[in-house]
Protein backbone atom coordinates (compact mmCIF):
# COMPACT_ATOMS: atom_id res chain seq x y z
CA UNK A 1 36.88 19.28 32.26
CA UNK A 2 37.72 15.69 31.17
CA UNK A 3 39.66 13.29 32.87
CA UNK A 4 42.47 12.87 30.46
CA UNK A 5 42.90 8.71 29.35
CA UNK A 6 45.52 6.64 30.68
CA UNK A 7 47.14 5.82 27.33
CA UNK A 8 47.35 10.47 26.95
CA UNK A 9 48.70 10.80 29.98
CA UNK A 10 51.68 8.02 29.02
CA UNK A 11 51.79 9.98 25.65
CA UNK A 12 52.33 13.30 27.94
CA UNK A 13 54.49 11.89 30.43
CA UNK A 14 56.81 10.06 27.57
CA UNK A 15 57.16 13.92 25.12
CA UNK A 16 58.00 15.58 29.21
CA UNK A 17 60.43 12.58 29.20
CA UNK A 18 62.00 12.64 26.06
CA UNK A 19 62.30 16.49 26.64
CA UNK A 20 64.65 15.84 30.07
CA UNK A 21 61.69 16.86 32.36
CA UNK A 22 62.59 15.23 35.63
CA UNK A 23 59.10 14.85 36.87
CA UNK A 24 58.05 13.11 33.42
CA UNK A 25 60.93 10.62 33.92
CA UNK A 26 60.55 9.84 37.40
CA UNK A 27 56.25 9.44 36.34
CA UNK A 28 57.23 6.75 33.70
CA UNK A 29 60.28 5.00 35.76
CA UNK A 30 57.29 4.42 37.98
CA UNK A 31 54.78 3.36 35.45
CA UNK A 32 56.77 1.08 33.78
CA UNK A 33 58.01 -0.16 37.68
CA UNK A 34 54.37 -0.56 38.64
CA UNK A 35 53.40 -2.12 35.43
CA UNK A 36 50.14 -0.35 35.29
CA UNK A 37 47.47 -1.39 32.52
CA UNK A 38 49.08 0.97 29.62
CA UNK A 39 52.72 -0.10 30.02
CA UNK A 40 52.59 -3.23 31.11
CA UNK A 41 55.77 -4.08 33.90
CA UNK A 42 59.14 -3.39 32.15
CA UNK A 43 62.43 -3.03 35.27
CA UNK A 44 64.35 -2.27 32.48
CA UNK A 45 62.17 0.48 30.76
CA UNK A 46 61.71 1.34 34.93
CA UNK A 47 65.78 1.37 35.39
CA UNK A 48 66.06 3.40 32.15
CA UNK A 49 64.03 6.23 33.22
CA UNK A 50 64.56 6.74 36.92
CA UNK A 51 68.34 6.67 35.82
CA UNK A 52 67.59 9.57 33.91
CA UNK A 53 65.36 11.70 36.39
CA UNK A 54 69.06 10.63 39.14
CA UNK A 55 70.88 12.45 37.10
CA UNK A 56 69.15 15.53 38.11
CA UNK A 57 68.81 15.10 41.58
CA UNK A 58 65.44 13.73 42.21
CA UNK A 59 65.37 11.69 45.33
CA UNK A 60 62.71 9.20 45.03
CA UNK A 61 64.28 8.07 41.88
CA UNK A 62 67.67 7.72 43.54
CA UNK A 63 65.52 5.48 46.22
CA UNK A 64 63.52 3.57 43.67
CA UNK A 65 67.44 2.64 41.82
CA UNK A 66 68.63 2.13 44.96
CA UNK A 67 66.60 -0.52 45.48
CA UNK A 68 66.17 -2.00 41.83
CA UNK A 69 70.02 -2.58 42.09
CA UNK A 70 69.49 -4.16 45.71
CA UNK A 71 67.46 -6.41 44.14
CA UNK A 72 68.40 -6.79 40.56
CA UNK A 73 65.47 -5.78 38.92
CA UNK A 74 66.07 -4.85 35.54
CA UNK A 75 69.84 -5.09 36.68
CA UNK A 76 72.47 -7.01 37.93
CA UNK A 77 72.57 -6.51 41.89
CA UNK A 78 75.37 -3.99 42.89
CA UNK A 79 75.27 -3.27 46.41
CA UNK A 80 77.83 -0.79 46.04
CA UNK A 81 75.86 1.42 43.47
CA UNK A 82 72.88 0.25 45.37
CA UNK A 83 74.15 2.46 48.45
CA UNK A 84 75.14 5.22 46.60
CA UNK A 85 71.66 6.05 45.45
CA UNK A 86 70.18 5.38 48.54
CA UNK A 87 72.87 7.73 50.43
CA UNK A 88 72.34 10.42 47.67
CA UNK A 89 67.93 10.43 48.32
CA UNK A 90 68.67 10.35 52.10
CA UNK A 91 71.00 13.65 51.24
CA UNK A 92 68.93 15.40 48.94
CA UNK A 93 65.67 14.90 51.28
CA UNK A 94 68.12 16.23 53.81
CA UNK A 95 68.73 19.12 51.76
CA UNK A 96 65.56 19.80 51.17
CA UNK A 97 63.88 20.03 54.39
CA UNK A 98 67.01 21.55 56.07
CA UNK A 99 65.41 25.40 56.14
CA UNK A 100 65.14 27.78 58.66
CA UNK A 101 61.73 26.18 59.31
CA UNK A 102 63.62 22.90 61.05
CA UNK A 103 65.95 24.78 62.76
């Protein structure tokens, strides 16, 4: 079938969003981080979103936040909350790949 546009899939990804789907939120944190050709580059738009898809526990937004807040993009720097989200991807990653299959 066809290829969807960029500016649909932002219109997608933004309803998912809006909805509280994780993956949508984490997609446009990382749109707006990148600053593709649709958004444009917006760390606070970025820090907006992926603080949304941390509250539910997904861990490359916790690393992404981590790091904005390292380096005070679209923040002020706090190392402090800086660590915590980098402590809580390492933990959830942990989580995730700590099945019987690792053992």
């Amino acid at each position: 079938g066809d290829r969807m546009s960029g500016v649909a899939v932002f219109t997608r990804l933004k309803k998912m969003a809006k909805k509280g789907h994780v993956w949508g939120q984490y997609q446009l944190g990382n749109m707006y981080y990148e600053g593709d050709e649709i958004t444009g580059r917006s760390y606070a738009d970025a820090f907006r979103w992926f603080s949304k898809a941390c509250k539910k526990n997904h861990p490359e937004a916790h690393m992404f936040l981590g790091n904005m807040l390292l380096q005070g993009h679209g923040c002020a720097v706090d190392l402090n909350k800086a660590r915590c989200h980098l402590e809580c991807a390492l933990v959830i990653e942990g989580d995730l790949f700590d099945g019987p299959i690792s053992k």
